[in-house]
N, C-alpha and C. Protein backbone atom coordinates (compact mmCIF):
# COMPACT_ATOMS: atom_id res chain seq x y z
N UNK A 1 0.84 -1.19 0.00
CA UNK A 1 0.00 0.00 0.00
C UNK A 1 0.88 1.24 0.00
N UNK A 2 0.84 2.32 -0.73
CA UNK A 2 1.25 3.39 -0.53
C UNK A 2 0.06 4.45 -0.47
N UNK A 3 0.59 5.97 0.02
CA UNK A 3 0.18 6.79 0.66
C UNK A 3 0.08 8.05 -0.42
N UNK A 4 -0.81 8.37 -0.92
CA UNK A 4 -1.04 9.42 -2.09
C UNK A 4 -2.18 10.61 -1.66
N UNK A 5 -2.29 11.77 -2.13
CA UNK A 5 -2.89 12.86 -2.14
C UNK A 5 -3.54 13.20 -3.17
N UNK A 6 -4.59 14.01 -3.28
CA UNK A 6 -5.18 14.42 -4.09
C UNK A 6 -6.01 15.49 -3.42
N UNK A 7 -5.64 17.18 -3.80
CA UNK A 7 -5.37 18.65 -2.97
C UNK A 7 -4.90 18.41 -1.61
N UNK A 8 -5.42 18.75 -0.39
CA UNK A 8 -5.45 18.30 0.55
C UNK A 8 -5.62 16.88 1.04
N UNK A 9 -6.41 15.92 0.41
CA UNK A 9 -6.96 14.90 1.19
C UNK A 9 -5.97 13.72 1.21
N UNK A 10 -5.31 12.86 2.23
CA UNK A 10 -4.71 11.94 1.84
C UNK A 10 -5.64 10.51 1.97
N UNK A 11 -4.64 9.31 1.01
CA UNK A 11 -5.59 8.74 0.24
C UNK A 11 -4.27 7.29 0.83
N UNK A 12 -5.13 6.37 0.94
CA UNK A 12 -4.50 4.91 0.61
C UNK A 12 -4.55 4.30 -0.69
N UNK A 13 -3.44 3.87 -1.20
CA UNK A 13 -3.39 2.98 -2.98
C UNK A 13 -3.04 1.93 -3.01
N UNK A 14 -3.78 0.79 -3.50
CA UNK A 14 -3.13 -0.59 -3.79
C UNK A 14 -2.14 -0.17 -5.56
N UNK A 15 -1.76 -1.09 -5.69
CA UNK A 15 -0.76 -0.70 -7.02
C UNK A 15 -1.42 -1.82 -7.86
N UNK A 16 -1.90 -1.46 -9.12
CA UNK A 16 -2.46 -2.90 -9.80
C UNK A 16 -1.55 -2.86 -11.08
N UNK A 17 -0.41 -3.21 -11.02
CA UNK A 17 0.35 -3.53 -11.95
C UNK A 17 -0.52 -3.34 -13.81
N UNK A 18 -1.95 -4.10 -13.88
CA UNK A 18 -2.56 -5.02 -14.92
C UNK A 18 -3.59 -3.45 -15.10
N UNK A 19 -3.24 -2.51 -14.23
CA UNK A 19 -4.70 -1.74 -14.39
C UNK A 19 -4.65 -0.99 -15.69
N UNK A 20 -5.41 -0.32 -16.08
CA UNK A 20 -4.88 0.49 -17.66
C UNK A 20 -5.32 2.25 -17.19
N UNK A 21 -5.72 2.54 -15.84
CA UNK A 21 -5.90 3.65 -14.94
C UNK A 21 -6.06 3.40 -13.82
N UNK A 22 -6.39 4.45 -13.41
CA UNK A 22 -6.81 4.62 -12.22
C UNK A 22 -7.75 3.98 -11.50
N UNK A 23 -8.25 3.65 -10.19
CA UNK A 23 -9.32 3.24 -9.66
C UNK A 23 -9.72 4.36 -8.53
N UNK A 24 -10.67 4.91 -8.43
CA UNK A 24 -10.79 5.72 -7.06
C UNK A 24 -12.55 4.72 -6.34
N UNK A 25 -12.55 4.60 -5.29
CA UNK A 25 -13.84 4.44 -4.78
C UNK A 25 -14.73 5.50 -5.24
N UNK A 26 -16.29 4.68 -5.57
CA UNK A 26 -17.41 5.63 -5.97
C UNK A 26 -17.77 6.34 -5.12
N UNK A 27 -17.53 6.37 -3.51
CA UNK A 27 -17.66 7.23 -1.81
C UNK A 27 -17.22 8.72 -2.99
N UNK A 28 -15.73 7.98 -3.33
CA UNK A 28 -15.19 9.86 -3.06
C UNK A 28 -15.40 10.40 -4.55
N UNK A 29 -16.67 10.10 -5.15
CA UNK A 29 -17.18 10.90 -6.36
C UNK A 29 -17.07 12.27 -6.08
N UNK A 30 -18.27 12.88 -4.88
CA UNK A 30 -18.76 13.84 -4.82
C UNK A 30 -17.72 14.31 -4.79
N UNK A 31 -16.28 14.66 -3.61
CA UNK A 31 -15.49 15.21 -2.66
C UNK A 31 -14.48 14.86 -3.92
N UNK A 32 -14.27 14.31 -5.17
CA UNK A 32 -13.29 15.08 -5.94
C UNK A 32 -13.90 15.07 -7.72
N UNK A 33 -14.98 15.05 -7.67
CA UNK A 33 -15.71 15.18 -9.37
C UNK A 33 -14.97 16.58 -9.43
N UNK A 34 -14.79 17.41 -8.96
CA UNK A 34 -14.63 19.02 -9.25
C UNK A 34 -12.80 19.37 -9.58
N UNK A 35 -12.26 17.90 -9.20
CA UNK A 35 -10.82 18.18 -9.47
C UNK A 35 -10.55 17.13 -10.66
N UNK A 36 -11.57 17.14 -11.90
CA UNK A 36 -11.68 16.32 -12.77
C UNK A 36 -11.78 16.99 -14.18
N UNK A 37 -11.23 16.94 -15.73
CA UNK A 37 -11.77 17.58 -16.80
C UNK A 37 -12.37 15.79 -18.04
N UNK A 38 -13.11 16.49 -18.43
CA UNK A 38 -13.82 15.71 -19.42
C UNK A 38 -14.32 14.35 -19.12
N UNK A 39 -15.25 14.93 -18.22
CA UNK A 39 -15.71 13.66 -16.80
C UNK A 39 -16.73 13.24 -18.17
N UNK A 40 -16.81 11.48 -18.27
CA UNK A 40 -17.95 10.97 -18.78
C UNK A 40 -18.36 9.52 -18.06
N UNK A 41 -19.52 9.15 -18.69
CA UNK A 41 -20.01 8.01 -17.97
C UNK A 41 -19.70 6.97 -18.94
N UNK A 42 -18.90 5.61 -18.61
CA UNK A 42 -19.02 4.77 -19.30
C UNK A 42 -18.71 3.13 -18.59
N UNK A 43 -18.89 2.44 -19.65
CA UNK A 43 -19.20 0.80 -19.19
C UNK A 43 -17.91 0.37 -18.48
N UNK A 44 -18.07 0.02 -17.52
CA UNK A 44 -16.41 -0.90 -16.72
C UNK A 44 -17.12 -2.35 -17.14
N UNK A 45 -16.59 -3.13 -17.57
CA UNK A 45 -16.44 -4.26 -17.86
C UNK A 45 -15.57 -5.16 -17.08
N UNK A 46 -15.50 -6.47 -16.13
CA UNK A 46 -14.18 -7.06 -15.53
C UNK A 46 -15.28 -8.72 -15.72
N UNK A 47 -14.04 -9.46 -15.23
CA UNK A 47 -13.83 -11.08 -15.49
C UNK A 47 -15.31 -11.86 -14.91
N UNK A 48 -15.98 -10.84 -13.77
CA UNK A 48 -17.16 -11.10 -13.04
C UNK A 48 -18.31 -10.41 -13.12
N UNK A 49 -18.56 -9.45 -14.37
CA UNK A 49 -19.34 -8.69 -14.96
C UNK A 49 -18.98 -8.37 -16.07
N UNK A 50 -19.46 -9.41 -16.61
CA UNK A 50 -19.34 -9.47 -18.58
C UNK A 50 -20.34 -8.02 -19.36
N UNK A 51 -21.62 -7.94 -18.73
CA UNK A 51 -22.07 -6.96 -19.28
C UNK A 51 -21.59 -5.24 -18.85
N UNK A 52 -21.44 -5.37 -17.52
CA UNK A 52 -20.55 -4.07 -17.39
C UNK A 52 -21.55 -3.23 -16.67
N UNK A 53 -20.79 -2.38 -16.08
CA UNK A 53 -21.51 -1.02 -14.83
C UNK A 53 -21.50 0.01 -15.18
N UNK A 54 -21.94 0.93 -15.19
CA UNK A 54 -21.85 2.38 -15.71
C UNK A 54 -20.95 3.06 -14.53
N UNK A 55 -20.00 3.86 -14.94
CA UNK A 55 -19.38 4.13 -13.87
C UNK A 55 -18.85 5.64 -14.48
N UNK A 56 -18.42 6.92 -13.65
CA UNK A 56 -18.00 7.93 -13.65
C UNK A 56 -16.41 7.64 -14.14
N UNK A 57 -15.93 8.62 -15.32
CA UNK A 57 -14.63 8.33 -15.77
C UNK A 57 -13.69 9.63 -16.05
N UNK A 58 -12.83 10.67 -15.88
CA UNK A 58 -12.25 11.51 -16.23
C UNK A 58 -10.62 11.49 -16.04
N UNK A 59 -10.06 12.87 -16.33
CA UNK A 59 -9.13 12.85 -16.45
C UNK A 59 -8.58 14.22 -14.73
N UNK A 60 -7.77 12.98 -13.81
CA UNK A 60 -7.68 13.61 -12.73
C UNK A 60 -6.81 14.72 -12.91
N UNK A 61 -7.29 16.24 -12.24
CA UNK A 61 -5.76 17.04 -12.73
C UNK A 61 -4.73 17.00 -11.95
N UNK A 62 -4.67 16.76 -10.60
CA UNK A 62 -3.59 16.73 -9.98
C UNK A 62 -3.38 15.53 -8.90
N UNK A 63 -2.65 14.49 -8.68
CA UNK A 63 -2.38 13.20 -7.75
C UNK A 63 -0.78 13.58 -7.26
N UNK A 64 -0.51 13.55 -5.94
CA UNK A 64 0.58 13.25 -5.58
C UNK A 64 0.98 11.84 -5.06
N UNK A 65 2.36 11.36 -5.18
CA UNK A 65 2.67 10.02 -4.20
C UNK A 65 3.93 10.04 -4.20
N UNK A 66 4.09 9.93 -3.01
CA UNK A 66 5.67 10.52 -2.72
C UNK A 66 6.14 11.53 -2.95
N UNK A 67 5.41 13.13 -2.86
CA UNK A 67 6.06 13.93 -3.88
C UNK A 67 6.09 14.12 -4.72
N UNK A 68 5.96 13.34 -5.90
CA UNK A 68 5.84 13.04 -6.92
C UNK A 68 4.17 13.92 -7.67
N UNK A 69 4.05 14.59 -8.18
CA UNK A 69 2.86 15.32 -9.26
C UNK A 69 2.68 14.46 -10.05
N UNK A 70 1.35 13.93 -10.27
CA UNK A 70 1.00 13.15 -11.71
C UNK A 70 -0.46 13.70 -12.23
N UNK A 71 -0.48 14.74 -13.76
CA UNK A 71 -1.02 15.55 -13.42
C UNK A 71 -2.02 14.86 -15.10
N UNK A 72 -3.10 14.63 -15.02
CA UNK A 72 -4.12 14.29 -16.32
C UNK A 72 -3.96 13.03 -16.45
N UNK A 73 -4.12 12.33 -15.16
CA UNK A 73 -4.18 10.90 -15.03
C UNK A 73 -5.59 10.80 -15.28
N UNK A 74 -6.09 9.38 -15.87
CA UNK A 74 -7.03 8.88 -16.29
C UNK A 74 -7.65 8.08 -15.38
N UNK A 75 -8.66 8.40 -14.63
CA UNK A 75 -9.09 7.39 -13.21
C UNK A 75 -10.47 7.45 -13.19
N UNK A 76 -11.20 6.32 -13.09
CA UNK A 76 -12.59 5.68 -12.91
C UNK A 76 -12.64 5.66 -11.61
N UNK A 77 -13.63 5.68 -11.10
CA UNK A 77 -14.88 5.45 -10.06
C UNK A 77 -15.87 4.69 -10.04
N UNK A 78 -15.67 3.70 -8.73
CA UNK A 78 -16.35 2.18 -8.75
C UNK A 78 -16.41 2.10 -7.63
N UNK A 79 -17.01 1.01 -7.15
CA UNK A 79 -17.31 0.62 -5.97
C UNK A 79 -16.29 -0.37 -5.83
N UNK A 80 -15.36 -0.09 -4.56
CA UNK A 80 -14.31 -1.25 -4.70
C UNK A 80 -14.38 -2.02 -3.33
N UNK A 81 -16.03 -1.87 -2.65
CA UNK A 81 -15.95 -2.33 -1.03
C UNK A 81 -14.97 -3.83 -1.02
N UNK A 82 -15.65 -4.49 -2.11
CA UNK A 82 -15.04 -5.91 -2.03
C UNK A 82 -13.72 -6.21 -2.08
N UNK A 83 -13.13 -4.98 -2.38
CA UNK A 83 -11.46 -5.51 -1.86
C UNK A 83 -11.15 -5.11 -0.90
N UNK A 84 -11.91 -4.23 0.34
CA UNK A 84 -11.34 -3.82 2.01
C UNK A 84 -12.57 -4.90 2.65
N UNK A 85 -13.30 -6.01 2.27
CA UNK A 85 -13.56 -6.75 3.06
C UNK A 85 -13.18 -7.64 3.96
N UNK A 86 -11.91 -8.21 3.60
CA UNK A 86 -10.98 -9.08 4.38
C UNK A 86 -9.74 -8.59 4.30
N UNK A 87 -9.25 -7.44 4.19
CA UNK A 87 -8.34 -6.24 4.74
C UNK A 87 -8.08 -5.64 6.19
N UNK A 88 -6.86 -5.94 6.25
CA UNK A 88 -6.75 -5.55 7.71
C UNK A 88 -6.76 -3.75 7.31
N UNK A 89 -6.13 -3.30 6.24
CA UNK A 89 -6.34 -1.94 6.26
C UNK A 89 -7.45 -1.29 5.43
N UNK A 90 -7.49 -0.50 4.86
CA UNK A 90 -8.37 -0.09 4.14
C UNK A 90 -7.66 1.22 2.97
N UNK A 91 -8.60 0.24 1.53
CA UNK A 91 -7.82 1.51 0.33
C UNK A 91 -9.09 2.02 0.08
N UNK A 92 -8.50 3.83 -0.44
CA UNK A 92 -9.61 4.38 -1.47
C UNK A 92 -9.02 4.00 -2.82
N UNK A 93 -8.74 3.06 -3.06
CA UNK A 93 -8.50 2.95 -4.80
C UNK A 93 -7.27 2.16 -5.01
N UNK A 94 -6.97 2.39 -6.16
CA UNK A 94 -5.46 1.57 -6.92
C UNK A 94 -4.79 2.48 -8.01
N UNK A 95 -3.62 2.38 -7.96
CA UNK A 95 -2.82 2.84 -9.06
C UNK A 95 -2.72 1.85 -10.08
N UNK A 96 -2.21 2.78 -11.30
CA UNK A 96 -1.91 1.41 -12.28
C UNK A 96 -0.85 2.56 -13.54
N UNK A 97 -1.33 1.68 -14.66
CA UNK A 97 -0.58 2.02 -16.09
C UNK A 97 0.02 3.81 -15.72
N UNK A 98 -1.24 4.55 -15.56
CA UNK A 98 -1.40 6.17 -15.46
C UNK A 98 -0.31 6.69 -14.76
N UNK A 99 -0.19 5.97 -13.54
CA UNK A 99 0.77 6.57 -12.65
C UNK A 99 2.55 5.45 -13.03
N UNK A 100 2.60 4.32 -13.05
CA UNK A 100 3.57 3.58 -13.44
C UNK A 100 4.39 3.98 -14.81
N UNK A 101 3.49 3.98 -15.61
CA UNK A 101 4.13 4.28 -17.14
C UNK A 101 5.26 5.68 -17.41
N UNK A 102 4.61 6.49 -16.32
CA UNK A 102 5.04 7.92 -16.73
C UNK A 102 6.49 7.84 -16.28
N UNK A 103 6.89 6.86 -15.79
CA UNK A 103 9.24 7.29 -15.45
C UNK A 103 9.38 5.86 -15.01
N UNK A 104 10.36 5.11 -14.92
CA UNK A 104 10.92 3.94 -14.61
C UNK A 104 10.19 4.07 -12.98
N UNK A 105 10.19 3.06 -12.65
CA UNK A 105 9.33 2.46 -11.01
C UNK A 105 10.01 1.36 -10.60
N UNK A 106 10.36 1.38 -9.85
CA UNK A 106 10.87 -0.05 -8.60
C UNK A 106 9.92 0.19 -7.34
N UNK A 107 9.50 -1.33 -7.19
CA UNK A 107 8.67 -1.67 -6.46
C UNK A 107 9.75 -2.85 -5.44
N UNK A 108 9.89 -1.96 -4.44
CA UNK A 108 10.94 -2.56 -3.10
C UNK A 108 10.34 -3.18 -2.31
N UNK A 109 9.91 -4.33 -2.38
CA UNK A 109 9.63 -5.16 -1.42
C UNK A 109 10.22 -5.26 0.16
N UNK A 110 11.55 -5.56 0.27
CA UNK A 110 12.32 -5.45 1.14
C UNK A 110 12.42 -4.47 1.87
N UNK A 111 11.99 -3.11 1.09
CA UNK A 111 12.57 -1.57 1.84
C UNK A 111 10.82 -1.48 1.99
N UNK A 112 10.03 -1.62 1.22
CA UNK A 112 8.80 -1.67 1.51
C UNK A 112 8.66 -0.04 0.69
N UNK A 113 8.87 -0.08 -0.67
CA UNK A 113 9.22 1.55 -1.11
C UNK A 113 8.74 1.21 -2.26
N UNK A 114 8.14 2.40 -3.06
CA UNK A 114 7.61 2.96 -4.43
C UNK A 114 8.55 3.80 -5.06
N UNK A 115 9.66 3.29 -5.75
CA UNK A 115 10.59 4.70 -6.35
C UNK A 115 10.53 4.80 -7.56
N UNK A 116 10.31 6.20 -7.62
CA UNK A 116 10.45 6.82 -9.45
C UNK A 116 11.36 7.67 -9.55
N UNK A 117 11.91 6.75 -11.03
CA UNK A 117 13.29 7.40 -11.69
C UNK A 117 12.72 7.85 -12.53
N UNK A 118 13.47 9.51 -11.98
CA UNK A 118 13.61 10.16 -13.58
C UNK A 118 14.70 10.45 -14.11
């Protein structure tokens, strides 16, 4: 899990290696739709819903993690209760492609660390 921001609010992230964006919980629609451009509604599709959910989709303008600015990331809004059900902690969401792709990443197991090379 790492520890990310978005303006003020800090945020818990699982890292989904496989994701192709963002994930934020559908909770924090309201409390960040307004830090969003070219918000639309469209189908999420996954392995356990073939026909798909309508879900809120835009382009986030500003995410921090570690310091780090990642700024017109692409992140959906879903309901993700079912992955803090048997969680000892609790995430609002997951990182993925959006935030990984943008500079080389090591994922430190050992140090227990998220580092980006630029």
């Amino acid at each position: 899990l790492i520890n990310g921001q978005i303006d003020t609010v800090d945020l818990t992230f699982a890292i989904d290696c496989g994701a192709g964006g963002n994930l934020l919980d559908s909770g924090l629609w309201d409390e960040f739709k307004n830090n969003l451009r070219r918000v639309k509604t469209t189908t999420l599709k996954g392995v356990s819903n073939e026909e798909g959910m309508k879900v809120h989709e835009g382009k986030l303008k500003g995410l921090k993690i570690g310091g780090e600015a990642f700024r017109n990331t692409r992140t959906v809004f879903n309901n993700i209760s079912h992955l803090n059900m048997s969680k000892d902690e609790r995430i609002d969401g997951l990182i993925g492609y959006e935030v990984l792709s943008r500079q080389k990443t090591i994922l430190s197991y050992r140090n227990k660390k998220l580092i980006f090379i630029k």
